[in-house]
Structure formats: structure tokens, C-alpha cells
PDB file of N, CA and C in Angstrom:
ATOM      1  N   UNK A   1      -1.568 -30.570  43.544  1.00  0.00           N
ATOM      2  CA  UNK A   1      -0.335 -29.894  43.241  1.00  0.00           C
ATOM      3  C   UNK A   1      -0.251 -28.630  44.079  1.00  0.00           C
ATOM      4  N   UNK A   2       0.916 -28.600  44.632  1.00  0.00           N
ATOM      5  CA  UNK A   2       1.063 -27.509  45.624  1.00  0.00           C
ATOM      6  C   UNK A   2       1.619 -26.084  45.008  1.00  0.00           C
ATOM      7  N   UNK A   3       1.453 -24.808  44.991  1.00  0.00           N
ATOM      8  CA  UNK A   3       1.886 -24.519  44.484  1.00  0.00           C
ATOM      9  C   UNK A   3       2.594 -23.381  45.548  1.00  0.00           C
ATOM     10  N   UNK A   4       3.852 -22.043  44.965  1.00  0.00           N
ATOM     11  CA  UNK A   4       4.471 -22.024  45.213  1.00  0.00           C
ATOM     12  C   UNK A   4       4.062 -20.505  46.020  1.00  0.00           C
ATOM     13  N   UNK A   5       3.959 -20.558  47.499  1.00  0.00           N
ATOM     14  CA  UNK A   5       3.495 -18.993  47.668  1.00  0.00           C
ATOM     15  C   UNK A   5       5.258 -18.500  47.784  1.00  0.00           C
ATOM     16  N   UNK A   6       5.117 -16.842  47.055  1.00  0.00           N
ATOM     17  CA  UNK A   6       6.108 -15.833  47.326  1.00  0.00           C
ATOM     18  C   UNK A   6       6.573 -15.824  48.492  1.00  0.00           C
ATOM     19  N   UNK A   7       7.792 -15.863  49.263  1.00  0.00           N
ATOM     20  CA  UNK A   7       8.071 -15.030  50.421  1.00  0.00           C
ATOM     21  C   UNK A   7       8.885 -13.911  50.292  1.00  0.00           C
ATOM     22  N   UNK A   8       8.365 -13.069  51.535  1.00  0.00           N
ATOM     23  CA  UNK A   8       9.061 -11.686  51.358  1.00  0.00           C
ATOM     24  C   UNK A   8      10.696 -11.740  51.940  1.00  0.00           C
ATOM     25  N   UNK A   9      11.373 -11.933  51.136  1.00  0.00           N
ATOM     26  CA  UNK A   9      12.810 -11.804  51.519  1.00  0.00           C
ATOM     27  C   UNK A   9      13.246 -10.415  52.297  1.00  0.00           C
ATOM     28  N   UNK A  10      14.230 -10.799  53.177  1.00  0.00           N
ATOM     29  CA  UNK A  10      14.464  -9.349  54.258  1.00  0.00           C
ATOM     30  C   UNK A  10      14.997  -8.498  53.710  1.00  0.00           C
ATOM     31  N   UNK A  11      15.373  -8.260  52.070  1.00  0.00           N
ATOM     32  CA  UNK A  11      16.498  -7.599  51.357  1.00  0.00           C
ATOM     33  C   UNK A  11      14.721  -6.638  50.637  1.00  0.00           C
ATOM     34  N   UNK A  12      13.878  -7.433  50.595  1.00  0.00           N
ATOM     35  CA  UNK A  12      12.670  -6.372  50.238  1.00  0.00           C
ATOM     36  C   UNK A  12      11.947  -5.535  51.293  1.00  0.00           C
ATOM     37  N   UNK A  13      12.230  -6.622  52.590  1.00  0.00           N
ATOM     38  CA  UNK A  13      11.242  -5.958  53.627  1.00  0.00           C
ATOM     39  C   UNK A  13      12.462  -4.289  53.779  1.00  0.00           C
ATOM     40  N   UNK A  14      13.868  -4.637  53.927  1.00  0.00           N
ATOM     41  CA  UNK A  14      13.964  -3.580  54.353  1.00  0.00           C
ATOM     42  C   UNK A  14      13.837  -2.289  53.542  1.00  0.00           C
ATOM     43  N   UNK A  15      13.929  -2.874  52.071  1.00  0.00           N
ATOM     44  CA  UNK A  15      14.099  -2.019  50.967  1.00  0.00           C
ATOM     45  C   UNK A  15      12.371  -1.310  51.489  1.00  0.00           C
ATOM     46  N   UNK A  16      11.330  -2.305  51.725  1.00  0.00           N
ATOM     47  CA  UNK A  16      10.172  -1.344  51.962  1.00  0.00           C
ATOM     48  C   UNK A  16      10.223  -0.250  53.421  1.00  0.00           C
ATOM     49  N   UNK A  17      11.078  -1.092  54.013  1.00  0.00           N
ATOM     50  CA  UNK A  17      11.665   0.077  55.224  1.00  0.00           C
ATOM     51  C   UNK A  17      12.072   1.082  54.817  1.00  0.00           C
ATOM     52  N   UNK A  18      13.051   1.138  54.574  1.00  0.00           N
ATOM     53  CA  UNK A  18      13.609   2.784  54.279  1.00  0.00           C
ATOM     54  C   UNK A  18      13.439   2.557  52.707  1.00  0.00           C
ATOM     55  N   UNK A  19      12.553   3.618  52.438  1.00  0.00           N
ATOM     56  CA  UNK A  19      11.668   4.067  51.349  1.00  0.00           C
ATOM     57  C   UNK A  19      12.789   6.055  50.959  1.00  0.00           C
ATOM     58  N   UNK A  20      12.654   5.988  49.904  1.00  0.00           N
ATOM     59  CA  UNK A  20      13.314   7.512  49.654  1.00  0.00           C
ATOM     60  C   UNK A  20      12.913   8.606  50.152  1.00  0.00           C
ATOM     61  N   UNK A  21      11.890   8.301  50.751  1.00  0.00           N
ATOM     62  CA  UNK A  21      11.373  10.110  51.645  1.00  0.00           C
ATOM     63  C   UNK A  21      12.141   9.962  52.880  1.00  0.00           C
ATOM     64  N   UNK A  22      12.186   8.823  53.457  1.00  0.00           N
ATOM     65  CA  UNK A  22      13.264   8.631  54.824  1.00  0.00           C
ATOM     66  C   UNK A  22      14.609   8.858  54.126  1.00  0.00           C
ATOM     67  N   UNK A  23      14.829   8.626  53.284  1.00  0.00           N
ATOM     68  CA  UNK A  23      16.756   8.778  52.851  1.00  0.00           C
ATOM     69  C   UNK A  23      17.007  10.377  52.642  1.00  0.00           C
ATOM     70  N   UNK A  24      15.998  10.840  52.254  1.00  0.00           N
ATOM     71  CA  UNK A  24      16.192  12.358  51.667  1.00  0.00           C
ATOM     72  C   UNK A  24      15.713  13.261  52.972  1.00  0.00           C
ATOM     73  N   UNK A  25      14.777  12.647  53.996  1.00  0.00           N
ATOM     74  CA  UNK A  25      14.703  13.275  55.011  1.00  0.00           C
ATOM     75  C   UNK A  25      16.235  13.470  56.235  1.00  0.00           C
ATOM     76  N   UNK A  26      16.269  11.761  55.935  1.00  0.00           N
ATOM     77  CA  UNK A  26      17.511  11.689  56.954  1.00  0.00           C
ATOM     78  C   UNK A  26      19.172  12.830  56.249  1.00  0.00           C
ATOM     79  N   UNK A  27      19.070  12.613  54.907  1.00  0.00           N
ATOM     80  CA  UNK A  27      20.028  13.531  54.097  1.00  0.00           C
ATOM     81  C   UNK A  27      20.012  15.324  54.857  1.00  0.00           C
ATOM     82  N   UNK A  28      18.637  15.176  54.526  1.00  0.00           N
ATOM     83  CA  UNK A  28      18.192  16.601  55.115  1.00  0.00           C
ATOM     84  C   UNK A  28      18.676  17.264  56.586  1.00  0.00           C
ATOM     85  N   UNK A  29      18.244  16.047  57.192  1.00  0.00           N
ATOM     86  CA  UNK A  29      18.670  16.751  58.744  1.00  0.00           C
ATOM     87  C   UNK A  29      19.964  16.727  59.169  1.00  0.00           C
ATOM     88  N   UNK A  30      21.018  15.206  58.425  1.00  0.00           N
ATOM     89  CA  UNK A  30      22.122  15.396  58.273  1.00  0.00           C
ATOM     90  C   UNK A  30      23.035  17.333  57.925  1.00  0.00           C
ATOM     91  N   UNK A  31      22.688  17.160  57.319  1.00  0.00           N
ATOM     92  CA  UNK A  31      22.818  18.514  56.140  1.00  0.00           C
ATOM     93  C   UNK A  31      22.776  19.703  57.618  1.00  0.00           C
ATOM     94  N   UNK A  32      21.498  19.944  57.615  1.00  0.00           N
ATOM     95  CA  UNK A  32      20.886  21.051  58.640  1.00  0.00           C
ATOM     96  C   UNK A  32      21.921  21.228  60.029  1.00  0.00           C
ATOM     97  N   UNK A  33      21.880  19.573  60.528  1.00  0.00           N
ATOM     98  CA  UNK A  33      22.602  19.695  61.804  1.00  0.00           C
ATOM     99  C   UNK A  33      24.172  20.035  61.416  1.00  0.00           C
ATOM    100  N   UNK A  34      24.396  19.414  60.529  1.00  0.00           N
ATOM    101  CA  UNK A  34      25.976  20.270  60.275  1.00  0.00           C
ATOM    102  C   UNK A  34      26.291  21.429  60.465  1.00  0.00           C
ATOM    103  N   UNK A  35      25.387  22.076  59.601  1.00  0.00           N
ATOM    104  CA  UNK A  35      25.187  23.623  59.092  1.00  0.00           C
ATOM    105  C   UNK A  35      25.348  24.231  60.256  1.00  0.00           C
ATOM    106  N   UNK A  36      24.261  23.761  61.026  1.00  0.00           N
ATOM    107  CA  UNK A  36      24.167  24.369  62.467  1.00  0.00           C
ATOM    108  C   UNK A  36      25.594  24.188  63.564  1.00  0.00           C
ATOM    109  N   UNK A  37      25.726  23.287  63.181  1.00  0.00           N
ATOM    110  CA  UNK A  37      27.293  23.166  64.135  1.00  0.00           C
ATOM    111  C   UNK A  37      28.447  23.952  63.400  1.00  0.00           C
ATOM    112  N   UNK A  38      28.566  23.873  62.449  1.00  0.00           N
ATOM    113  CA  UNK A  38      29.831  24.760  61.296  1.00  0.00           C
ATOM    114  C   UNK A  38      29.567  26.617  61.766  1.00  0.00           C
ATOM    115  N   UNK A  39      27.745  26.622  62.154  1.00  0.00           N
ATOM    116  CA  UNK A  39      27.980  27.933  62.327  1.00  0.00           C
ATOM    117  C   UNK A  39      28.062  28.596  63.627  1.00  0.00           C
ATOM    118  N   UNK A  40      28.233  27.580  64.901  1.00  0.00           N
ATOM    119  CA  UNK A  40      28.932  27.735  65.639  1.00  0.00           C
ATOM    120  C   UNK A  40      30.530  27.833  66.158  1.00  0.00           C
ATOM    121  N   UNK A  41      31.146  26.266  65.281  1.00  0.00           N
ATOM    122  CA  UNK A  41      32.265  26.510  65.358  1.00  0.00           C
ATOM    123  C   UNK A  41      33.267  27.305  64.572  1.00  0.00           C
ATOM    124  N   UNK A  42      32.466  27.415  63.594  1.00  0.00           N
ATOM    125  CA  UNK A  42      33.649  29.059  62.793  1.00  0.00           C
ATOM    126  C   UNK A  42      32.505  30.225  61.980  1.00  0.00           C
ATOM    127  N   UNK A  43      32.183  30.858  62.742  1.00  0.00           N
ATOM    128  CA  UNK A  43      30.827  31.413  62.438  1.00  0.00           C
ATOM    129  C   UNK A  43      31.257  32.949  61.481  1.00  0.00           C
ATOM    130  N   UNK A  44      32.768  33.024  61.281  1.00  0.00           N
ATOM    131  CA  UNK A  44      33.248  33.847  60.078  1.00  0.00           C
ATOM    132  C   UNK A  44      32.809  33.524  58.394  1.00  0.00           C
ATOM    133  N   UNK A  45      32.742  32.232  58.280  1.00  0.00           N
ATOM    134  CA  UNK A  45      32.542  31.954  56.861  1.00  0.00           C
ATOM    135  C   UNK A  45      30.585  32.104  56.566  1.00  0.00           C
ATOM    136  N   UNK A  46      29.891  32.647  57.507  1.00  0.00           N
ATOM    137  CA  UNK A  46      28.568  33.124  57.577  1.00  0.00           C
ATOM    138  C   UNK A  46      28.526  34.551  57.225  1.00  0.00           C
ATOM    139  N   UNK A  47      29.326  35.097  58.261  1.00  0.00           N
ATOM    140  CA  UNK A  47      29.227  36.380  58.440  1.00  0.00           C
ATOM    141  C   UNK A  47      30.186  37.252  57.388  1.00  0.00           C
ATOM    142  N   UNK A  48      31.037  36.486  56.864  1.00  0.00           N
ATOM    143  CA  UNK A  48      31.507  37.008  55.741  1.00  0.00           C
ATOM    144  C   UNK A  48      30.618  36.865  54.361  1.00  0.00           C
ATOM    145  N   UNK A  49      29.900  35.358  54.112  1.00  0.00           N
ATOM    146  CA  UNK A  49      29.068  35.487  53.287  1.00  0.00           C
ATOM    147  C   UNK A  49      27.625  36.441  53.201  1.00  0.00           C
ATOM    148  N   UNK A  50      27.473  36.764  54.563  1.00  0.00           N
ATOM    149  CA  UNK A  50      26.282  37.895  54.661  1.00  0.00           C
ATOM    150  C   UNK A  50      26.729  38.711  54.063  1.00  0.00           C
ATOM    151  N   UNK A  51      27.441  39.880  54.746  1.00  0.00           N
ATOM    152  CA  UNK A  51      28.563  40.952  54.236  1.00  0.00           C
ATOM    153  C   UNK A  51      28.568  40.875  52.433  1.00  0.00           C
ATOM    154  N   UNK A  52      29.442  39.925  52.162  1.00  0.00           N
ATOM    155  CA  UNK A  52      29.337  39.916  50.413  1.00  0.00           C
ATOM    156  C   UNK A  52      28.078  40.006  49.757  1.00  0.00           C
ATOM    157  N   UNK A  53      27.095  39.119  50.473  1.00  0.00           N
ATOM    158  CA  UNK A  53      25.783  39.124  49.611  1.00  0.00           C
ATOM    159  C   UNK A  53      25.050  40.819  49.845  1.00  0.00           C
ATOM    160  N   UNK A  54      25.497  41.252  50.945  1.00  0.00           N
ATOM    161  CA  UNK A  54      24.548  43.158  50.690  1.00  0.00           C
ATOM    162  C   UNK A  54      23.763  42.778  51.718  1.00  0.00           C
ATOM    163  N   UNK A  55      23.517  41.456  52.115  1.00  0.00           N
ATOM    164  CA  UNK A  55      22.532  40.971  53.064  1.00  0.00           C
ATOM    165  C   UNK A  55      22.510  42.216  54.574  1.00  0.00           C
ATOM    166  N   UNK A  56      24.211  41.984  54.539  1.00  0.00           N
ATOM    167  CA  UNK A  56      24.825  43.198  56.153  1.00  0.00           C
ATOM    168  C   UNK A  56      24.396  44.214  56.282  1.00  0.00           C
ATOM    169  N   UNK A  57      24.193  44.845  54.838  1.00  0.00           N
ATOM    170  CA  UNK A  57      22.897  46.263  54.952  1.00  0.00           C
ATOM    171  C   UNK A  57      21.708  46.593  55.376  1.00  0.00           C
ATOM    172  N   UNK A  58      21.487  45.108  55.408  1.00  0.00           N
ATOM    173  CA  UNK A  58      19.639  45.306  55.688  1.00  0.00           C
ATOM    174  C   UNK A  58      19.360  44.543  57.416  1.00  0.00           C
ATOM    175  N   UNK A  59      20.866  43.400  57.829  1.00  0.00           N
ATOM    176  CA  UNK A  59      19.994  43.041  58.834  1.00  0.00           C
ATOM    177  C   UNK A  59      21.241  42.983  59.332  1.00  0.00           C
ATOM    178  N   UNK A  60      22.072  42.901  60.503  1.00  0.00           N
ATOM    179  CA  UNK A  60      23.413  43.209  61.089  1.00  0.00           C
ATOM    180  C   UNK A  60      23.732  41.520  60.939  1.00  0.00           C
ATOM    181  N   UNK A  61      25.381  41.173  60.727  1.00  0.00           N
ATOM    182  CA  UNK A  61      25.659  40.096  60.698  1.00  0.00           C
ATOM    183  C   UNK A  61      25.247  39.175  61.373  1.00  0.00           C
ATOM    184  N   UNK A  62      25.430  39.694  62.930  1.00  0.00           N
ATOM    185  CA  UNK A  62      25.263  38.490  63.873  1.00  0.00           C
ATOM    186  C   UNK A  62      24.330  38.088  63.952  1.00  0.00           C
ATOM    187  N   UNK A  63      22.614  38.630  63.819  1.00  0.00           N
ATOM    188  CA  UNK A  63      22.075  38.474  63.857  1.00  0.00           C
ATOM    189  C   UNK A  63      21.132  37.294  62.861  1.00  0.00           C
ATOM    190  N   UNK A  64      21.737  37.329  61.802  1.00  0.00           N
ATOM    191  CA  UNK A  64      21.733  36.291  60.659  1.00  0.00           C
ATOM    192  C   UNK A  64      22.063  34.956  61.073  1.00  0.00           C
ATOM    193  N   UNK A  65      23.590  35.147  61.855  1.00  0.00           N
ATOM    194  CA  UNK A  65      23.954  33.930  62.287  1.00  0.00           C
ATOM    195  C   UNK A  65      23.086  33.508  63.056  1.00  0.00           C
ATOM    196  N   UNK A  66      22.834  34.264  64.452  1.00  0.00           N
ATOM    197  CA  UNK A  66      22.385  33.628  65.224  1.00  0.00           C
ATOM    198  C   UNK A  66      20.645  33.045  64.600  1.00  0.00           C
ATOM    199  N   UNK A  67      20.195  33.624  63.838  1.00  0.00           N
ATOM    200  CA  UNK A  67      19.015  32.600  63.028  1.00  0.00           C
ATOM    201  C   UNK A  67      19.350  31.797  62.505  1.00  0.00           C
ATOM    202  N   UNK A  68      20.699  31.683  61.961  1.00  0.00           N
ATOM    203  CA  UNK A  68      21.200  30.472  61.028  1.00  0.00           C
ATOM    204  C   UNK A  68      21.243  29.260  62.231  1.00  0.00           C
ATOM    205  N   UNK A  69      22.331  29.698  63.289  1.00  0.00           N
ATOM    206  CA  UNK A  69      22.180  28.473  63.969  1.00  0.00           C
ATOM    207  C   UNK A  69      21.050  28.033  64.242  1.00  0.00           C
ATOM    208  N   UNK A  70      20.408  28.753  65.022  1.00  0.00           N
ATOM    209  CA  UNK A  70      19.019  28.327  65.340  1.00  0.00           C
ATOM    210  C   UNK A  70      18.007  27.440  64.548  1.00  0.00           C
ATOM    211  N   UNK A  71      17.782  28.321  63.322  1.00  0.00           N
ATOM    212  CA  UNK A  71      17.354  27.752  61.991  1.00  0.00           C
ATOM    213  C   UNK A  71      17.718  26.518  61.818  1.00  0.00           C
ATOM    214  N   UNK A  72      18.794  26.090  61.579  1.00  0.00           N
ATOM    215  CA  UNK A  72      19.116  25.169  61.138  1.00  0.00           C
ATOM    216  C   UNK A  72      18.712  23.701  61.808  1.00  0.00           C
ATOM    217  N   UNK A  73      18.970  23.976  62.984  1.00  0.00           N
ATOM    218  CA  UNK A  73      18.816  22.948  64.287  1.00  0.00           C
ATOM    219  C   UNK A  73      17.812  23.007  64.358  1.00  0.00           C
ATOM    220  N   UNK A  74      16.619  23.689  64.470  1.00  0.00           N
ATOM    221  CA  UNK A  74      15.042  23.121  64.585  1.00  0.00           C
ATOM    222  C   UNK A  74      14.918  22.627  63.315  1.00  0.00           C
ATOM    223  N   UNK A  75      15.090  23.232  61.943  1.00  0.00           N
ATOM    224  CA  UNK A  75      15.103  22.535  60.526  1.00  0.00           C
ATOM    225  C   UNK A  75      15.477  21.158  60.734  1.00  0.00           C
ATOM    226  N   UNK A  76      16.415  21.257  61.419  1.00  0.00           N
ATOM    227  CA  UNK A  76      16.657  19.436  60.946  1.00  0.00           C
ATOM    228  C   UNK A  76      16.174  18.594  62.199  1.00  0.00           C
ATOM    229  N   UNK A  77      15.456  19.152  63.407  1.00  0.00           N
ATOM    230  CA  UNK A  77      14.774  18.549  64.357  1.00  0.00           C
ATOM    231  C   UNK A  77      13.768  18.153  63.691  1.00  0.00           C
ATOM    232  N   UNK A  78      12.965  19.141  63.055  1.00  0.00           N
ATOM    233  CA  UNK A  78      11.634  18.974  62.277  1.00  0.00           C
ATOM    234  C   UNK A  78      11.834  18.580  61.471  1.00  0.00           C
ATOM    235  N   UNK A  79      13.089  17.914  60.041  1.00  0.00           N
ATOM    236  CA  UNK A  79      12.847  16.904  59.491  1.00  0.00           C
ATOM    237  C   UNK A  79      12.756  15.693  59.567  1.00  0.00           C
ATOM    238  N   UNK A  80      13.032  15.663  60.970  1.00  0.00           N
ATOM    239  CA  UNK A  80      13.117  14.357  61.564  1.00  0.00           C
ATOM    240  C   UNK A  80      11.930  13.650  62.351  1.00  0.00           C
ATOM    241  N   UNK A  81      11.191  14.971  62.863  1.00  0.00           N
ATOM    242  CA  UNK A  81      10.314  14.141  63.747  1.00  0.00           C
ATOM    243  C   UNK A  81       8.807  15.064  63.302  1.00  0.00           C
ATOM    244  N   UNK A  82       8.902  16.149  62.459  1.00  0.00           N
ATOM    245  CA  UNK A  82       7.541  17.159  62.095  1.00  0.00           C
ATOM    246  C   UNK A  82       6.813  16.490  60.760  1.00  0.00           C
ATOM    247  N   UNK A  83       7.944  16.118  59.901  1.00  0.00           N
ATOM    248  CA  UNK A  83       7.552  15.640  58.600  1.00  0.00           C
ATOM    249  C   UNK A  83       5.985  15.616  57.964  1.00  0.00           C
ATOM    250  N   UNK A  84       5.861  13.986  59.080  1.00  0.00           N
ATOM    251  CA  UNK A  84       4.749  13.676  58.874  1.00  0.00           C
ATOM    252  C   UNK A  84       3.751  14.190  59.634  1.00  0.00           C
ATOM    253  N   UNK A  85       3.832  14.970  60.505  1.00  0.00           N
ATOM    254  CA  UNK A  85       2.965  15.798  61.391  1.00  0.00           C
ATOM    255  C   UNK A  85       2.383  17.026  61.031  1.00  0.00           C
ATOM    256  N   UNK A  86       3.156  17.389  59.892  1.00  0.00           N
ATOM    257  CA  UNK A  86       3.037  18.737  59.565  1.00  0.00           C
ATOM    258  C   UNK A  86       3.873  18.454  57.889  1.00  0.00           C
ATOM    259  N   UNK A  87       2.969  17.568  57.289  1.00  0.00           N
ATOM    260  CA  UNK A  87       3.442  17.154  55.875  1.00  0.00           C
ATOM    261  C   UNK A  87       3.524  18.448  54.431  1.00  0.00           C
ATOM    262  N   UNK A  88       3.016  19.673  54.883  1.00  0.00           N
ATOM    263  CA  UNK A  88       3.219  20.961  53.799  1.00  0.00           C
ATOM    264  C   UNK A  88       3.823  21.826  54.740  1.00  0.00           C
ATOM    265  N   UNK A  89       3.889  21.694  55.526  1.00  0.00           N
ATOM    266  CA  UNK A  89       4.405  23.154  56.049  1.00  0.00           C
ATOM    267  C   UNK A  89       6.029  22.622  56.180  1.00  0.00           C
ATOM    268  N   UNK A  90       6.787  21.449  56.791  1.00  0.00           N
ATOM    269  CA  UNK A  90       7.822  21.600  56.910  1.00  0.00           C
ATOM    270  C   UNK A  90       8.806  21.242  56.087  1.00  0.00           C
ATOM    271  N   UNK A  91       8.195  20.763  54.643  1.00  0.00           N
ATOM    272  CA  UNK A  91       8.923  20.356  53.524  1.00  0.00           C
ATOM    273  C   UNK A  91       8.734  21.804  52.491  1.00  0.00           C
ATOM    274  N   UNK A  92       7.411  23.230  52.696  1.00  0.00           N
ATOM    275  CA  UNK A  92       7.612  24.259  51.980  1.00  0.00           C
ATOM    276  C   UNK A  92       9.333  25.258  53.321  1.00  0.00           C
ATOM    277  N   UNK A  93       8.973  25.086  54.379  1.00  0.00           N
ATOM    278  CA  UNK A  93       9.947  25.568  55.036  1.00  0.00           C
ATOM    279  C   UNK A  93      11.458  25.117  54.526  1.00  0.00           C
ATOM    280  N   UNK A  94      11.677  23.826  54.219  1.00  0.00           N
ATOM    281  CA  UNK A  94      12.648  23.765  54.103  1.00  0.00           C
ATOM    282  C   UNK A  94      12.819  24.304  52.469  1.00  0.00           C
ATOM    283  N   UNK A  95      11.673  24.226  51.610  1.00  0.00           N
ATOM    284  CA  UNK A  95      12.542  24.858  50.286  1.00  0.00           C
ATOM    285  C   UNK A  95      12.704  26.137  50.753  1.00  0.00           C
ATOM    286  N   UNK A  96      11.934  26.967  51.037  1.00  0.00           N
ATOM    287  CA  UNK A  96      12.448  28.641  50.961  1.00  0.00           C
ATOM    288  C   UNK A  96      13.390  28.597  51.544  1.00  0.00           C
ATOM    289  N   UNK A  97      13.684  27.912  52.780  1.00  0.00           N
ATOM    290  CA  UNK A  97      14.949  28.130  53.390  1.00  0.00           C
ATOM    291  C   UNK A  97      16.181  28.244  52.499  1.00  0.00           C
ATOM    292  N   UNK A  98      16.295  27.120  51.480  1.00  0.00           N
ATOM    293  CA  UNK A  98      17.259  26.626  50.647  1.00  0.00           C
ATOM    294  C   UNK A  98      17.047  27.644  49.452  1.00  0.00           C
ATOM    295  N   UNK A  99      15.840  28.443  49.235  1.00  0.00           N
ATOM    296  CA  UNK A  99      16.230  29.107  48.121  1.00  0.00           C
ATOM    297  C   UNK A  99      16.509  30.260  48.805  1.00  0.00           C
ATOM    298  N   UNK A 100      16.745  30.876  49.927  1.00  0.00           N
ATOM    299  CA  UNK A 100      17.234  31.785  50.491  1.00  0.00           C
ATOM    300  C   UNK A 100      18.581  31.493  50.124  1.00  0.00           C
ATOM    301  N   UNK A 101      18.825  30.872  50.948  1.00  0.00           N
ATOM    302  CA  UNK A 101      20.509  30.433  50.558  1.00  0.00           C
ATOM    303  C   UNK A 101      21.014  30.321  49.497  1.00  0.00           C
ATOM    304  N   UNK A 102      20.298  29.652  48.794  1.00  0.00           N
ATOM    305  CA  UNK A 102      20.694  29.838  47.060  1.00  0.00           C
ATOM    306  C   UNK A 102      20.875  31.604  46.817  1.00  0.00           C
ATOM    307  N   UNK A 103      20.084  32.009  46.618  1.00  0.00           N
ATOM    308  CA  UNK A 103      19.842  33.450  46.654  1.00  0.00           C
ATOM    309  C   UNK A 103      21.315  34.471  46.990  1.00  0.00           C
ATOM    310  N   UNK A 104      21.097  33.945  48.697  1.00  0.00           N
ATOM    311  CA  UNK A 104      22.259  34.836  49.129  1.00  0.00           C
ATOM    312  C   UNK A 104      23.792  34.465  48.673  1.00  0.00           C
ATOM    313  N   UNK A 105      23.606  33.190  48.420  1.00  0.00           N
ATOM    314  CA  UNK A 105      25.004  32.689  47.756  1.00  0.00           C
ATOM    315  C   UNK A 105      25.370  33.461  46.356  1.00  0.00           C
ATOM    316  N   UNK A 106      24.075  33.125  45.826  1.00  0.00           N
ATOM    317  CA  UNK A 106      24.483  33.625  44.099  1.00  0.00           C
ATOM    318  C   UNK A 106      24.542  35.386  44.444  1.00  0.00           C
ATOM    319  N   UNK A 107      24.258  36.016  45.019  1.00  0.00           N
ATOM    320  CA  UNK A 107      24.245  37.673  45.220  1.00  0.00           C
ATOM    321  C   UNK A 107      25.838  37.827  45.978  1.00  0.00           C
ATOM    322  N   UNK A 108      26.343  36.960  46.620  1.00  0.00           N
ATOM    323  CA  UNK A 108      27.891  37.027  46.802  1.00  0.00           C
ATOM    324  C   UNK A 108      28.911  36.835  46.126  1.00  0.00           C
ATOM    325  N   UNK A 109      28.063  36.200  44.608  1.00  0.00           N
ATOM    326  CA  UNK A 109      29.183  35.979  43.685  1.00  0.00           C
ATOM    327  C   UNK A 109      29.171  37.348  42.925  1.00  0.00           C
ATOM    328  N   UNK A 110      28.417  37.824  42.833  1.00  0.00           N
ATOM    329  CA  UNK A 110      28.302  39.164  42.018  1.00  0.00           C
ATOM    330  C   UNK A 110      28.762  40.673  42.637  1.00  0.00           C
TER     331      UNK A 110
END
């Protein structure tokens, strides 16, 4: 009696392909590279949110931006290709980053 081996259907192989650390990575750099382009092409809605947050006191607007762009675009270079190369350092980088921002956001509402 023969019996019946499993095959791996392509609806599992790919499901084992893209696994949720690739969806949330790729989310990630999505995200980042935007950021980074938004704060080139209208780089007022930065520099006004510096300004509100008190941030403008301590470090001059532009200068924020121009880390933001920057920031952002290696952030999402390195979620893309550092990840696994550098598996604590560029997943703690990206939280502080984000609780910065959290931060400066919630200090602009006040």
C-alpha cells in the first residue's frame, strides 16, 4: 500500500517566502523612502513641525531637515539591505528614530 507523501503547494512555498519580518521590513523602507522624498519636495510641513515642537530652539530648522532627509534614505536603505547584517543595531535605530518623532509630534500638539 502506497501511501500518500505531502507536497509543498506554491501558495505555501511562497507564504514561506515572504515571512512577516520581510513585509514589515519592506513596510518600513516604503515608509522611510517617502518620508525622505516628502521632505524634499515640500520641506515646510518639517520645518514648521520643528518650530511648533520648541525643537527650533535648540537646533536651527534646516538643519533638522536636512538630517531628516538624509536620515530617512539611509533608514530605509538599511532596512532593506543592513537588517540582517546588523540584526540589533538597525531595528534599535529605527525605534528611537520613530520615538523621536513620536516625541516631537506629541510636543507640537501642546
Amino acid at each position: 500500500m502506497a501511501t500518500a507523501v505531502p507536497r509543498e503547494s506554491s501558495r505555501s512555498a511562497l507564504a514561506a517566502a515572504v515571512d512577516a519580518a520581510l513585509v514589515l521590513r519592506l513596510g518600513l523602507a516604503v515608509l522611510f523612502a517617502a518620508n525622505a522624498l516628502v521632505a524634499w519636495v515640500d520641506p515646510d510641513d518639517f520645518t514648521s513641525l520643528v518650530e511648533d515642537s520648541g525643537v527650533g530652539r535648540l537646533i536651527d530648522s534646516q538643519v533638522v531637515l536636512w538630517g531628516i532627509r538624509v536620515n530617512d534614505f539611509v533608514v530605509a536603505l538599511a532596512v532593506l539591505f543592513a537588517w540582517n547584517r546588523f540584526p540589533r543595531f538597525v531595528p534599535a535605530w529605527v525605534g528611537l528614530y520613530l520615538l523621536g518623532v513620536g516625541v516631537i509630534k506629541v510636543a507640537a500638539l501642546v
